[in-house]
PDB file of N, CA and C in Angstrom:
ATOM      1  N   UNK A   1     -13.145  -9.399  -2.960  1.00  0.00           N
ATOM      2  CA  UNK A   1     -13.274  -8.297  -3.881  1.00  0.00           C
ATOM      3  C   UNK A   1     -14.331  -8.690  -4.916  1.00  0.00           C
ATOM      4  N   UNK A   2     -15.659  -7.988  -5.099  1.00  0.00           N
ATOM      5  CA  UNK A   2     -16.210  -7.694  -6.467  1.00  0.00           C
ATOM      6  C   UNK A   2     -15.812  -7.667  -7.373  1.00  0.00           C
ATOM      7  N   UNK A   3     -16.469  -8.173  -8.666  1.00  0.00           N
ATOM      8  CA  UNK A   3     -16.212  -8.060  -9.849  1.00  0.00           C
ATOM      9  C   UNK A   3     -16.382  -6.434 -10.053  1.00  0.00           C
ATOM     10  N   UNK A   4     -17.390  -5.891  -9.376  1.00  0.00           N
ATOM     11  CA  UNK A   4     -17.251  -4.188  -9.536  1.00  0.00           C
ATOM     12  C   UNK A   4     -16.246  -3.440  -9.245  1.00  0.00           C
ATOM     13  N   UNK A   5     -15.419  -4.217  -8.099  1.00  0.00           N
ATOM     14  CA  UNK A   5     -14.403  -3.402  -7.565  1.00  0.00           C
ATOM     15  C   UNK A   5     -13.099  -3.799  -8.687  1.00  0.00           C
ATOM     16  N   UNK A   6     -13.011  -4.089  -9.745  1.00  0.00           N
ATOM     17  CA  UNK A   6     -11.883  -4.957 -10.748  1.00  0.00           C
ATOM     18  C   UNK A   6     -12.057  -3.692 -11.667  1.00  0.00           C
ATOM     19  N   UNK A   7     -11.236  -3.209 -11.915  1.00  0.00           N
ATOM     20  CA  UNK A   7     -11.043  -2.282 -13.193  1.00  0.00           C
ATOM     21  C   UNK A   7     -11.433  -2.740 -14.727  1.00  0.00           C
ATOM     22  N   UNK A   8     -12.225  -2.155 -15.293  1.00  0.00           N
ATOM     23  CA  UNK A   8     -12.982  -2.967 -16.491  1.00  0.00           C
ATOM     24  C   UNK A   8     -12.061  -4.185 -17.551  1.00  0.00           C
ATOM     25  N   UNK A   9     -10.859  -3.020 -17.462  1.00  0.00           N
ATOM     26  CA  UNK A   9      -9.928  -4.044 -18.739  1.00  0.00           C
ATOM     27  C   UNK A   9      -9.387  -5.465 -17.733  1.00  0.00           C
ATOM     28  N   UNK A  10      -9.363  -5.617 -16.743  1.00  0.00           N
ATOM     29  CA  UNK A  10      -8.935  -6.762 -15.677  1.00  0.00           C
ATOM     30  C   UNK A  10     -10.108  -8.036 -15.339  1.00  0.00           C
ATOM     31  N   UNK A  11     -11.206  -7.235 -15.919  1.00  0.00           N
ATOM     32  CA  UNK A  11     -12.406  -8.207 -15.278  1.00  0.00           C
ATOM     33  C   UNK A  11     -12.740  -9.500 -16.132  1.00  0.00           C
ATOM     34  N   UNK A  12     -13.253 -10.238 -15.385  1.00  0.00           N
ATOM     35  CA  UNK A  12     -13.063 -11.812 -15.853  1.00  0.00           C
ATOM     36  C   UNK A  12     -14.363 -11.479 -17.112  1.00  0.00           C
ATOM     37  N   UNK A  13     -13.401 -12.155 -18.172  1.00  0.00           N
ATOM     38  CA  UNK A  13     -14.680 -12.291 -19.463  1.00  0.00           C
ATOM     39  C   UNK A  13     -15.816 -14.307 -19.159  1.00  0.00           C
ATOM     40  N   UNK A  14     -16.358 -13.661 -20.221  1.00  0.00           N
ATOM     41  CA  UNK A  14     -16.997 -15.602 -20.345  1.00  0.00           C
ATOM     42  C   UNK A  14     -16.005 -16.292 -20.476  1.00  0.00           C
ATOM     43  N   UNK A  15     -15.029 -16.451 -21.516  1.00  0.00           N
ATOM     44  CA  UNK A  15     -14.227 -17.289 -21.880  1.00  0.00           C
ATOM     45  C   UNK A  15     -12.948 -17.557 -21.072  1.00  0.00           C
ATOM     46  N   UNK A  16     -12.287 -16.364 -20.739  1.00  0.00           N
ATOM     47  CA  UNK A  16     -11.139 -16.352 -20.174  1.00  0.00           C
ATOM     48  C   UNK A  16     -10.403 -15.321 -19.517  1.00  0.00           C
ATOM     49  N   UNK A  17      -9.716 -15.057 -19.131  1.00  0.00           N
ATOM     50  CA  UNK A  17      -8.790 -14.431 -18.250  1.00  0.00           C
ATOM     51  C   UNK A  17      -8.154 -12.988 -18.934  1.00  0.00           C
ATOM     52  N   UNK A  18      -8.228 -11.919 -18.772  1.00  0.00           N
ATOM     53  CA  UNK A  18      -7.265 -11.034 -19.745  1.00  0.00           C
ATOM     54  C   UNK A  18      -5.713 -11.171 -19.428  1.00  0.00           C
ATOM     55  N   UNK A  19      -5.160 -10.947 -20.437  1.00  0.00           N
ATOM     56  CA  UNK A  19      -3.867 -11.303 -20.055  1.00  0.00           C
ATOM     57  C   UNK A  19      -3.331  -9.664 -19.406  1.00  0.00           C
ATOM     58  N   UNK A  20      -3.859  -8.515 -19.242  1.00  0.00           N
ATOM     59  CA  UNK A  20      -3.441  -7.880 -18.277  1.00  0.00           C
ATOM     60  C   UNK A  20      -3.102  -8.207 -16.860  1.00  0.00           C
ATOM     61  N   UNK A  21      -3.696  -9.200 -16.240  1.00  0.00           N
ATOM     62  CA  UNK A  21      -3.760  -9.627 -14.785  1.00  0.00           C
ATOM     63  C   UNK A  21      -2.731 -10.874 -14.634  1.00  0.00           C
ATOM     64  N   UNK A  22      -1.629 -11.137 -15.698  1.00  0.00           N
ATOM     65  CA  UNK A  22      -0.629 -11.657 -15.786  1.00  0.00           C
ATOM     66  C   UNK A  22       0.888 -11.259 -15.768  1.00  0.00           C
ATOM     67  N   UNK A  23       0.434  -9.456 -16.940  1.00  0.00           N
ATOM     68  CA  UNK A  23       2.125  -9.017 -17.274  1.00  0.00           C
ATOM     69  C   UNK A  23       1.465  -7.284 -16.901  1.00  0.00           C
ATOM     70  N   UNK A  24       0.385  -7.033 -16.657  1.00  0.00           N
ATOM     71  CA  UNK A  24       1.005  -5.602 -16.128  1.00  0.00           C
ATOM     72  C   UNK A  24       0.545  -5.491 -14.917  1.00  0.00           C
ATOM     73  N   UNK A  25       1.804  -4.128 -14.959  1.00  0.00           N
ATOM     74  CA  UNK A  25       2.313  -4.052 -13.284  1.00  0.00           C
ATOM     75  C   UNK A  25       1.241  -3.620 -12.507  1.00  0.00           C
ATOM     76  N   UNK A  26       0.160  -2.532 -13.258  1.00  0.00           N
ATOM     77  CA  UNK A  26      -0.880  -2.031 -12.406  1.00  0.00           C
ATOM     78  C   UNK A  26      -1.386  -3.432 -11.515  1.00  0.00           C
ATOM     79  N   UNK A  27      -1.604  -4.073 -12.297  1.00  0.00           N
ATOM     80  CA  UNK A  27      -2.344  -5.424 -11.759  1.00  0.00           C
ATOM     81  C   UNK A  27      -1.729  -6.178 -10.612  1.00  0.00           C
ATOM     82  N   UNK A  28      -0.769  -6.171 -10.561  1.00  0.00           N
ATOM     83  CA  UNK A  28       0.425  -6.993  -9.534  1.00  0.00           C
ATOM     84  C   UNK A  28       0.488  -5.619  -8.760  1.00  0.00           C
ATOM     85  N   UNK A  29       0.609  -4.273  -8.898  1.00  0.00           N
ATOM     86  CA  UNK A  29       0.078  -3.496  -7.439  1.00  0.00           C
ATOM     87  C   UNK A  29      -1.064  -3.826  -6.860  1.00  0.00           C
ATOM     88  N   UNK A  30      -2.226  -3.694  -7.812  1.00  0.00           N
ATOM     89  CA  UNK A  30      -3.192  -4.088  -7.142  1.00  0.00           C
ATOM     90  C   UNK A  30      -3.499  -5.064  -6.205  1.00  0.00           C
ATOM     91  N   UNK A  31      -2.941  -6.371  -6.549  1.00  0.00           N
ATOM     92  CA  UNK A  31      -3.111  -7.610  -5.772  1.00  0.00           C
ATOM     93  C   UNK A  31      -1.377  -7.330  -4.801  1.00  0.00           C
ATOM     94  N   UNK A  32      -1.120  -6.902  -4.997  1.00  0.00           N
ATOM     95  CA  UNK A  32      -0.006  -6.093  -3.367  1.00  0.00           C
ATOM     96  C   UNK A  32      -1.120  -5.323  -2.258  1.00  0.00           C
ATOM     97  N   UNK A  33      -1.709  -4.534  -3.279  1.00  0.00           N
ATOM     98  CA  UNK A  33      -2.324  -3.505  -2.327  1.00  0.00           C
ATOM     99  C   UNK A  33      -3.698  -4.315  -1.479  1.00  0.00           C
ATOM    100  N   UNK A  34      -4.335  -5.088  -2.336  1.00  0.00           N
ATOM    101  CA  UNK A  34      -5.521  -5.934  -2.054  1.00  0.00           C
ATOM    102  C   UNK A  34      -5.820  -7.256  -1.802  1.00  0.00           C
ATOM    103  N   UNK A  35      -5.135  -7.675  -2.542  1.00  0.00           N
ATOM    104  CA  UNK A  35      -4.860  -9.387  -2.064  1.00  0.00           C
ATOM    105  C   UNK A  35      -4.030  -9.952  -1.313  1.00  0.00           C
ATOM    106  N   UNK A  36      -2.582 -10.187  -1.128  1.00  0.00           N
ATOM    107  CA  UNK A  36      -1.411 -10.378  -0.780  1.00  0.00           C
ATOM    108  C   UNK A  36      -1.647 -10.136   1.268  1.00  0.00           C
ATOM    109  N   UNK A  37      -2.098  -8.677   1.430  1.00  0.00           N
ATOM    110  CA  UNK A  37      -2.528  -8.734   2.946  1.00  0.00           C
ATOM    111  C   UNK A  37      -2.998  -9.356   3.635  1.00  0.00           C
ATOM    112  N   UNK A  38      -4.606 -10.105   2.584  1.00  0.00           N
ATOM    113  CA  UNK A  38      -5.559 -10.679   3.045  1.00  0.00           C
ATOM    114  C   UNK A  38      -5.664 -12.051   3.496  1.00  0.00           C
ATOM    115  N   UNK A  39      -4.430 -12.836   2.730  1.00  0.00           N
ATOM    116  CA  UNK A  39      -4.367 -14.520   2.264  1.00  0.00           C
ATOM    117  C   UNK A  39      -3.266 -15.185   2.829  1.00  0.00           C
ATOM    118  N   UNK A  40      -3.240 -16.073   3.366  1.00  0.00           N
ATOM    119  CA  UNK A  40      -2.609 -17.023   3.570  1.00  0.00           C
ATOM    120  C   UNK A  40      -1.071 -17.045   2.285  1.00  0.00           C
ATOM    121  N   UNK A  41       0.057 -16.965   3.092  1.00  0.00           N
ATOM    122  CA  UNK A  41       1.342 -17.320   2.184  1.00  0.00           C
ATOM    123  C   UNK A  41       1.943 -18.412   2.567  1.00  0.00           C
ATOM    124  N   UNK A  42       2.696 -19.602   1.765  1.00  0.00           N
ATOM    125  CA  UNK A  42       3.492 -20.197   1.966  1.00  0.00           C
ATOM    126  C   UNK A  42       5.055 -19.650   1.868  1.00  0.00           C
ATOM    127  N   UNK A  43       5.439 -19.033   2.911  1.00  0.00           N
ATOM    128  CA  UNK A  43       6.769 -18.739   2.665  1.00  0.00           C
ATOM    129  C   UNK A  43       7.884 -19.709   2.272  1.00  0.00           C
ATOM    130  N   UNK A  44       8.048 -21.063   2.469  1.00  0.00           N
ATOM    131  CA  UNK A  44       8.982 -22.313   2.570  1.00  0.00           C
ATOM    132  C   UNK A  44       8.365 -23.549   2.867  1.00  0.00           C
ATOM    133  N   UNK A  45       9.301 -24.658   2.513  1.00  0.00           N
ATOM    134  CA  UNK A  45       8.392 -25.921   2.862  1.00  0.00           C
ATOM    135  C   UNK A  45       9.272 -25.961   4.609  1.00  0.00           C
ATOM    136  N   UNK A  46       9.090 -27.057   4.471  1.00  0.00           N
ATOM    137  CA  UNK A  46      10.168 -27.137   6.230  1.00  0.00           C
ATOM    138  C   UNK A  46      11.493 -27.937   5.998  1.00  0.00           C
ATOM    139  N   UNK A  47      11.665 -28.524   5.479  1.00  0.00           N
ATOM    140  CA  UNK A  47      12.675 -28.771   5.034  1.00  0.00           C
ATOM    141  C   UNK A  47      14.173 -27.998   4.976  1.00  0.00           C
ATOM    142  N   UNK A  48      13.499 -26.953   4.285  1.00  0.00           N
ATOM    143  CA  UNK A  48      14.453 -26.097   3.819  1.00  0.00           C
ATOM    144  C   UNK A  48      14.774 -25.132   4.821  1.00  0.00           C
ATOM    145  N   UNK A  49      14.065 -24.959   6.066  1.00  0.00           N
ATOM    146  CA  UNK A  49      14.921 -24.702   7.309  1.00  0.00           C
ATOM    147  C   UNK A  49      15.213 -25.806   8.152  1.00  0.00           C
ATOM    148  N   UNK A  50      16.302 -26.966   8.252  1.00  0.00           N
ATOM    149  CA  UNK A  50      16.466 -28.170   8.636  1.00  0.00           C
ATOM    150  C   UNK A  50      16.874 -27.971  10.342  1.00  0.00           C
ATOM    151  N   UNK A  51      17.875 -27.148  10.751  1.00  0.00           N
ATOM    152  CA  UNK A  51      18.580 -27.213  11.507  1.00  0.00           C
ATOM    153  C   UNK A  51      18.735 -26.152  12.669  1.00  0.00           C
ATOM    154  N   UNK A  52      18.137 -26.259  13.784  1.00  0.00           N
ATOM    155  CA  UNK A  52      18.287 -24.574  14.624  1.00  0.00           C
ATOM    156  C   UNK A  52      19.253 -23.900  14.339  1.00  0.00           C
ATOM    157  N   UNK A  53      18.665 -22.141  13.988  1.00  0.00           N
ATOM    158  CA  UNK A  53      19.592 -21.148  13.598  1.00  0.00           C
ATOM    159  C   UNK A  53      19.545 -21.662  11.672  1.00  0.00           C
ATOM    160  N   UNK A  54      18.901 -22.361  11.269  1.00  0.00           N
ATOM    161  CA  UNK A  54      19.006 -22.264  10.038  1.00  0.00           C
ATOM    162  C   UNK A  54      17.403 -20.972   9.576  1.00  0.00           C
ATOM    163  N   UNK A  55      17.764 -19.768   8.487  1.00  0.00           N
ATOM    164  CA  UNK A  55      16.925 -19.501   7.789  1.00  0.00           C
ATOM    165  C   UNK A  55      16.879 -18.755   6.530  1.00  0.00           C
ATOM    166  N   UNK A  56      15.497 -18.268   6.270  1.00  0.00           N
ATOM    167  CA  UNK A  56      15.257 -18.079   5.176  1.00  0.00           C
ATOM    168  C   UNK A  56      14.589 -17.230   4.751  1.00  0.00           C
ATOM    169  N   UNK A  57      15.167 -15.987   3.720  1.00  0.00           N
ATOM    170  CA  UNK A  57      14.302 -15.001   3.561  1.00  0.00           C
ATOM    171  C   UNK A  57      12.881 -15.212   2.383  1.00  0.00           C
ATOM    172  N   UNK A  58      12.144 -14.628   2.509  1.00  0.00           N
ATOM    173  CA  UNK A  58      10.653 -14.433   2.125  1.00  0.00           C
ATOM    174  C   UNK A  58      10.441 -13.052   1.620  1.00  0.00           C
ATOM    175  N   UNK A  59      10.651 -13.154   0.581  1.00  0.00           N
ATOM    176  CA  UNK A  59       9.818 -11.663  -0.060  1.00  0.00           C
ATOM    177  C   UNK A  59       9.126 -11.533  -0.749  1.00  0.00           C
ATOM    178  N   UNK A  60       7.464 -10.402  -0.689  1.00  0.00           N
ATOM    179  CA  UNK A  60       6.665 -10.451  -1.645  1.00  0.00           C
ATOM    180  C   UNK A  60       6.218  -8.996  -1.744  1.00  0.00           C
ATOM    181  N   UNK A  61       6.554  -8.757  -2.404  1.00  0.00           N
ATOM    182  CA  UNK A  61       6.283  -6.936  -3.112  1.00  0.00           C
ATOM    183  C   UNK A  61       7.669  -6.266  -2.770  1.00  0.00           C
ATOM    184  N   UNK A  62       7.317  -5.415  -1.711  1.00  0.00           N
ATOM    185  CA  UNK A  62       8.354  -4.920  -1.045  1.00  0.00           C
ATOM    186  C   UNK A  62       8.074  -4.983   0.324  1.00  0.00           C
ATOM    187  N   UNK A  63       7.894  -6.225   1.033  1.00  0.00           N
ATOM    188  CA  UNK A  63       8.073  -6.954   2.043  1.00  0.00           C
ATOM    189  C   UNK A  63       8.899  -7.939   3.008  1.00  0.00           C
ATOM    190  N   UNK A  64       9.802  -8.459   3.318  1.00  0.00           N
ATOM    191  CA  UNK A  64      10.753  -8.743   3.651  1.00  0.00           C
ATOM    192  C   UNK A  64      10.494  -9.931   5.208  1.00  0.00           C
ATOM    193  N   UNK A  65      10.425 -10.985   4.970  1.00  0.00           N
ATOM    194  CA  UNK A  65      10.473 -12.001   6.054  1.00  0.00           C
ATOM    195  C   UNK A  65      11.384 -12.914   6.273  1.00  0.00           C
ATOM    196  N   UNK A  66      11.787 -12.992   7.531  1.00  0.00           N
ATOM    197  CA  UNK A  66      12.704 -14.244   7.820  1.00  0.00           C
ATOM    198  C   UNK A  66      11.915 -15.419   8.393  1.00  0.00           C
ATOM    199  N   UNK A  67      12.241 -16.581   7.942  1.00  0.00           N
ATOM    200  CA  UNK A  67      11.510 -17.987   8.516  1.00  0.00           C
ATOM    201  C   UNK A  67      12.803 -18.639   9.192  1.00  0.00           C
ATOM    202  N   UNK A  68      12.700 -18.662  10.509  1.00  0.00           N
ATOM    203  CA  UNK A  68      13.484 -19.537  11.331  1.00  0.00           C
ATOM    204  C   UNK A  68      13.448 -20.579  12.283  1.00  0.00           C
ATOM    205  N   UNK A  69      14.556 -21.570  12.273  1.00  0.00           N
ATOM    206  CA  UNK A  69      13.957 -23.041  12.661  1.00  0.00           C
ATOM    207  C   UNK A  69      14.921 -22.374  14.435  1.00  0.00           C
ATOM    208  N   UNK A  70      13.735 -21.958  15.406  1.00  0.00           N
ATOM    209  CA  UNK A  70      14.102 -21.758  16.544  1.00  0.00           C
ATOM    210  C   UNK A  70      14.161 -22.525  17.185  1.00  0.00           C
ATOM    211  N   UNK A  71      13.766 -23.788  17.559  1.00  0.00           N
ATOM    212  CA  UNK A  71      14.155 -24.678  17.915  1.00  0.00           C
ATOM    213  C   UNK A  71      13.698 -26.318  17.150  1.00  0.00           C
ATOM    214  N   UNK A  72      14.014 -27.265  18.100  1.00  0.00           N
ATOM    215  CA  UNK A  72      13.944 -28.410  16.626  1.00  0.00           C
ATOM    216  C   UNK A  72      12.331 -28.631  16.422  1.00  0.00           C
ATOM    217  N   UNK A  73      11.625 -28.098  17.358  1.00  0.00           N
ATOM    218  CA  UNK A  73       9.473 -28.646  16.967  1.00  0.00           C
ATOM    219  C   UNK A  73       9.161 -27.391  17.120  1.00  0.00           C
ATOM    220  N   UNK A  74       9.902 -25.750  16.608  1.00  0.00           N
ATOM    221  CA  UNK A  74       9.413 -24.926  16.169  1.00  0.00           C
ATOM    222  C   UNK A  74       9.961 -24.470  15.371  1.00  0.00           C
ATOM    223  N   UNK A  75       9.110 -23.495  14.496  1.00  0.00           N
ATOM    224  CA  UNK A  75       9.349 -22.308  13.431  1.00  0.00           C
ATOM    225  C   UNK A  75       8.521 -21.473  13.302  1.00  0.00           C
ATOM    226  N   UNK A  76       9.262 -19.899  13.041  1.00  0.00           N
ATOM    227  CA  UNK A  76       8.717 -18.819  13.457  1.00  0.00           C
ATOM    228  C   UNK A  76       8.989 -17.717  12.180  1.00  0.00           C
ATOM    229  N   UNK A  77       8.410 -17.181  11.795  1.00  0.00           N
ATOM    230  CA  UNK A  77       8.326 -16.205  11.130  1.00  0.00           C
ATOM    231  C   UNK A  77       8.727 -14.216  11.608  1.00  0.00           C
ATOM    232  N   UNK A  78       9.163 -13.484  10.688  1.00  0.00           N
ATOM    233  CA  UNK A  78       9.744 -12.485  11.532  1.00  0.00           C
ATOM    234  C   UNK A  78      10.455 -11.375  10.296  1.00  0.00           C
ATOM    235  N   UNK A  79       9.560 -10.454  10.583  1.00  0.00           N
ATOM    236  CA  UNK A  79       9.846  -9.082   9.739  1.00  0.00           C
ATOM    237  C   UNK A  79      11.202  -9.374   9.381  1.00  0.00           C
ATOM    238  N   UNK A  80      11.841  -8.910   8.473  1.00  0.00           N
ATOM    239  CA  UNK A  80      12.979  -8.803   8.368  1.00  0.00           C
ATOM    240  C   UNK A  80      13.727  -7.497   8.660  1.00  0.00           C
ATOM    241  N   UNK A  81      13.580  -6.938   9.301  1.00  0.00           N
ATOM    242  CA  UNK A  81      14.019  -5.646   9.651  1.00  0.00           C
ATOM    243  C   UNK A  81      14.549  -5.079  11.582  1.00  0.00           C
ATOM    244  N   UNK A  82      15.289  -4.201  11.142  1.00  0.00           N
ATOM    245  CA  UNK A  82      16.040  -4.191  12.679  1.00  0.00           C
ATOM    246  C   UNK A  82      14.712  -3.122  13.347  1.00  0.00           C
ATOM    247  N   UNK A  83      14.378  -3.427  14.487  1.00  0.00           N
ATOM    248  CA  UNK A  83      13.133  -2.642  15.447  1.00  0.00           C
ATOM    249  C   UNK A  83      13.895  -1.087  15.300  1.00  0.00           C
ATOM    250  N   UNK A  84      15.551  -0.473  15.484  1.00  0.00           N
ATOM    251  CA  UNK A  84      16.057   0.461  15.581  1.00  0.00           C
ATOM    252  C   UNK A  84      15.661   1.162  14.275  1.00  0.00           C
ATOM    253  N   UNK A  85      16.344   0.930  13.125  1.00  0.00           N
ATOM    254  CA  UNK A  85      16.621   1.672  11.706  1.00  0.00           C
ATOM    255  C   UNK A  85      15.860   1.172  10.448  1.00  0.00           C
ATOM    256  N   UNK A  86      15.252  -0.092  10.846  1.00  0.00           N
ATOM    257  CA  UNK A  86      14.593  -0.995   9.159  1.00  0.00           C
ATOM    258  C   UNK A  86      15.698  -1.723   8.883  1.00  0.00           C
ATOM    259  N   UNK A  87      16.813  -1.692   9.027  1.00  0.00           N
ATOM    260  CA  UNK A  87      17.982  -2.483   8.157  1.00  0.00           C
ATOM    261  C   UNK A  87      17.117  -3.816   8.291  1.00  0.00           C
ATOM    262  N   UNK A  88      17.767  -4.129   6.720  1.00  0.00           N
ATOM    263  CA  UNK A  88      17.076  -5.967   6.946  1.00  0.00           C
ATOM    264  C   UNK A  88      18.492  -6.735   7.896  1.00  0.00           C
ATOM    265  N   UNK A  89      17.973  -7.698   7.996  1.00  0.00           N
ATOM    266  CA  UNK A  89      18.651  -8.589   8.786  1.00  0.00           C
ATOM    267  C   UNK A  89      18.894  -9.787   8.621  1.00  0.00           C
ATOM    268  N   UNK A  90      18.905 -10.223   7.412  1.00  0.00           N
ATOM    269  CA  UNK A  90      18.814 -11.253   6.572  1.00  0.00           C
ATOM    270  C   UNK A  90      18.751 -11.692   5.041  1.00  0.00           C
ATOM    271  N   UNK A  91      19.477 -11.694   4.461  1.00  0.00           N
ATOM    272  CA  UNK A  91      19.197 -12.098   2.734  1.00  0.00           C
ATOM    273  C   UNK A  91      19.752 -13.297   2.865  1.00  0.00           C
ATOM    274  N   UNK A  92      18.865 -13.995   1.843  1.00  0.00           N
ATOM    275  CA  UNK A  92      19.030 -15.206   1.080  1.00  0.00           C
ATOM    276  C   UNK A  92      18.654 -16.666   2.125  1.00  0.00           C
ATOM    277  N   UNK A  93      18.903 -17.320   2.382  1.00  0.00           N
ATOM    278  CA  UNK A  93      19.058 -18.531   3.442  1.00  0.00           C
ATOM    279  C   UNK A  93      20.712 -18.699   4.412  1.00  0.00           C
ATOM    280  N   UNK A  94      20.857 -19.543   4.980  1.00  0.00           N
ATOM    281  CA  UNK A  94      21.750 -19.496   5.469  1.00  0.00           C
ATOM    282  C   UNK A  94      21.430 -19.825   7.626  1.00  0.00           C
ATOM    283  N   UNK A  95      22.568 -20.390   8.292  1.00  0.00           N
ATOM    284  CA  UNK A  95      22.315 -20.973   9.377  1.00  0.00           C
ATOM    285  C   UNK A  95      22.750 -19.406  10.241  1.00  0.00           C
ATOM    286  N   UNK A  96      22.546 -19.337  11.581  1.00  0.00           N
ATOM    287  CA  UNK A  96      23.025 -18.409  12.337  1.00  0.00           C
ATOM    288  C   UNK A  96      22.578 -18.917  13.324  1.00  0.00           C
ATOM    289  N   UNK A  97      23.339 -18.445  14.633  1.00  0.00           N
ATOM    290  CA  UNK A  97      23.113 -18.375  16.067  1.00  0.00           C
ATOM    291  C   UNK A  97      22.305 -16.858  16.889  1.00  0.00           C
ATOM    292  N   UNK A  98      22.585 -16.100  15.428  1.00  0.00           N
ATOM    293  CA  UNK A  98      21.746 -14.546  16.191  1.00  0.00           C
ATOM    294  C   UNK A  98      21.589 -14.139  14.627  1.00  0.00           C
ATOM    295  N   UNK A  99      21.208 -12.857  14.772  1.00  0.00           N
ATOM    296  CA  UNK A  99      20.628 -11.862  13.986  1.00  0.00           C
ATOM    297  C   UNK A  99      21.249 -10.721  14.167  1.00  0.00           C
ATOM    298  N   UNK A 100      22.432 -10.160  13.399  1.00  0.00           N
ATOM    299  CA  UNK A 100      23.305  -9.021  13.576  1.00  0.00           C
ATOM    300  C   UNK A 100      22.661  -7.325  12.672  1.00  0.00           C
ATOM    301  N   UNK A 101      22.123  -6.478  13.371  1.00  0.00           N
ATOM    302  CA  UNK A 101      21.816  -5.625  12.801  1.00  0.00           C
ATOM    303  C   UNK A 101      22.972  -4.752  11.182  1.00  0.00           C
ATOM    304  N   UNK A 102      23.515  -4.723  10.881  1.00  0.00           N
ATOM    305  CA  UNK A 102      24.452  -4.742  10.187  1.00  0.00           C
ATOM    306  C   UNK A 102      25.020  -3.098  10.322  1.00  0.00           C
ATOM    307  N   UNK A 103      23.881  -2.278  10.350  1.00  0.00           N
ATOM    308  CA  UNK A 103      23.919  -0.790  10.729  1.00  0.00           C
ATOM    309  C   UNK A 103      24.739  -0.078  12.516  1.00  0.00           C
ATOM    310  N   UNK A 104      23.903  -0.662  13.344  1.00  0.00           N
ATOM    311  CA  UNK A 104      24.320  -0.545  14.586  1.00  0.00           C
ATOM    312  C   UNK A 104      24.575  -1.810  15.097  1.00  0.00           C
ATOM    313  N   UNK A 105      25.229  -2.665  14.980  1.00  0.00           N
ATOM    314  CA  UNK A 105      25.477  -4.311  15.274  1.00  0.00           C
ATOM    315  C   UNK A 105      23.716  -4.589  16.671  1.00  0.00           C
ATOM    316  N   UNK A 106      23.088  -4.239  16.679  1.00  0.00           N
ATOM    317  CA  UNK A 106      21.718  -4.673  17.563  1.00  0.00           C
ATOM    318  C   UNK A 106      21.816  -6.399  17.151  1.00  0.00           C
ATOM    319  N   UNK A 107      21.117  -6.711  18.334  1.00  0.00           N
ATOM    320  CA  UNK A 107      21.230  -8.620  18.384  1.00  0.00           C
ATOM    321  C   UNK A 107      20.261  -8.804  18.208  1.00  0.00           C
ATOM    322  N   UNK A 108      19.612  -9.889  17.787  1.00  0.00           N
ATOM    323  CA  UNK A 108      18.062 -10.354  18.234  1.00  0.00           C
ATOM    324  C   UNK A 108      18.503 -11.994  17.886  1.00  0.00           C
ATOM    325  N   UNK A 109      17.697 -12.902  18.950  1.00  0.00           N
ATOM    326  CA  UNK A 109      18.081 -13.563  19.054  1.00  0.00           C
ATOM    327  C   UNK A 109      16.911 -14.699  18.258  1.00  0.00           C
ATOM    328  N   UNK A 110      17.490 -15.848  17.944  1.00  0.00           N
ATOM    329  CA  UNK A 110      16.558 -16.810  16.990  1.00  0.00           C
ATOM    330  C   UNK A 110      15.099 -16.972  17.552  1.00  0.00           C
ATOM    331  N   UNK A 111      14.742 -16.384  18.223  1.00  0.00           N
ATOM    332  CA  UNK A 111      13.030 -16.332  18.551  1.00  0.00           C
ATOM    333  C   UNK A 111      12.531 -15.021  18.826  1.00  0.00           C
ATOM    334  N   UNK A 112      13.310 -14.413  18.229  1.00  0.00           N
ATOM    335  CA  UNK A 112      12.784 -12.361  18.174  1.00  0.00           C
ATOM    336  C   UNK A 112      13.278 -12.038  19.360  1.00  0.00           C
TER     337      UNK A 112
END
């Protein structure tokens, strides 16, 4: 993105940073709408999915990911949502053997 494409009160001065591009919200849509798509995320370290069937949700805007340790020398990433209705399919961390739709019980299994 251009400095042209930055809305005037957001744009980088000589000295420093405006503090709009810290606490308002326009600004944090913006970088939803424009940045966030474009870039590389760290959802988790690895650690913190240790154990097959262990995972972990990921959210950034109003986006929704599960990170799961599918087997012990993989991990996979995965909408959080049922293919049928959107229901998520996952909050917080936690181990499982499947993925229970919660709406229509639908399965999906630890590698989609």
């Amino acid at each position: 993105m251009t400095q042209d494409a930055v809305p005037e009160r957001w744009r980088l001065g000589p000295d420093s940073l405006p503090r709009g591009r810290y606490v308002d919200r326009e600004f944090l849509e913006l970088e939803h709408e424009r940045l966030f798509p474009r870039i590389w995320q760290m959802a988790c370290r690895e650690e913190e999915v240790p154990a097959v069937g262990s995972f972990l949700e990921y959210a950034i805007g109003d986006q929704s990911f599960l990170v799961v340790r599918v087997a012990a020398d993989e991990i996979r990433a995965f909408y959080n949502a049922c293919i049928h209705r959107g229901t998520r399919l996952g909050k917080g961390s936690g181990r499982v053997k499947e993925f229970r739709c919660p709406f229509h019980g639908w399965r999906y299994a630890l590698d989609g």
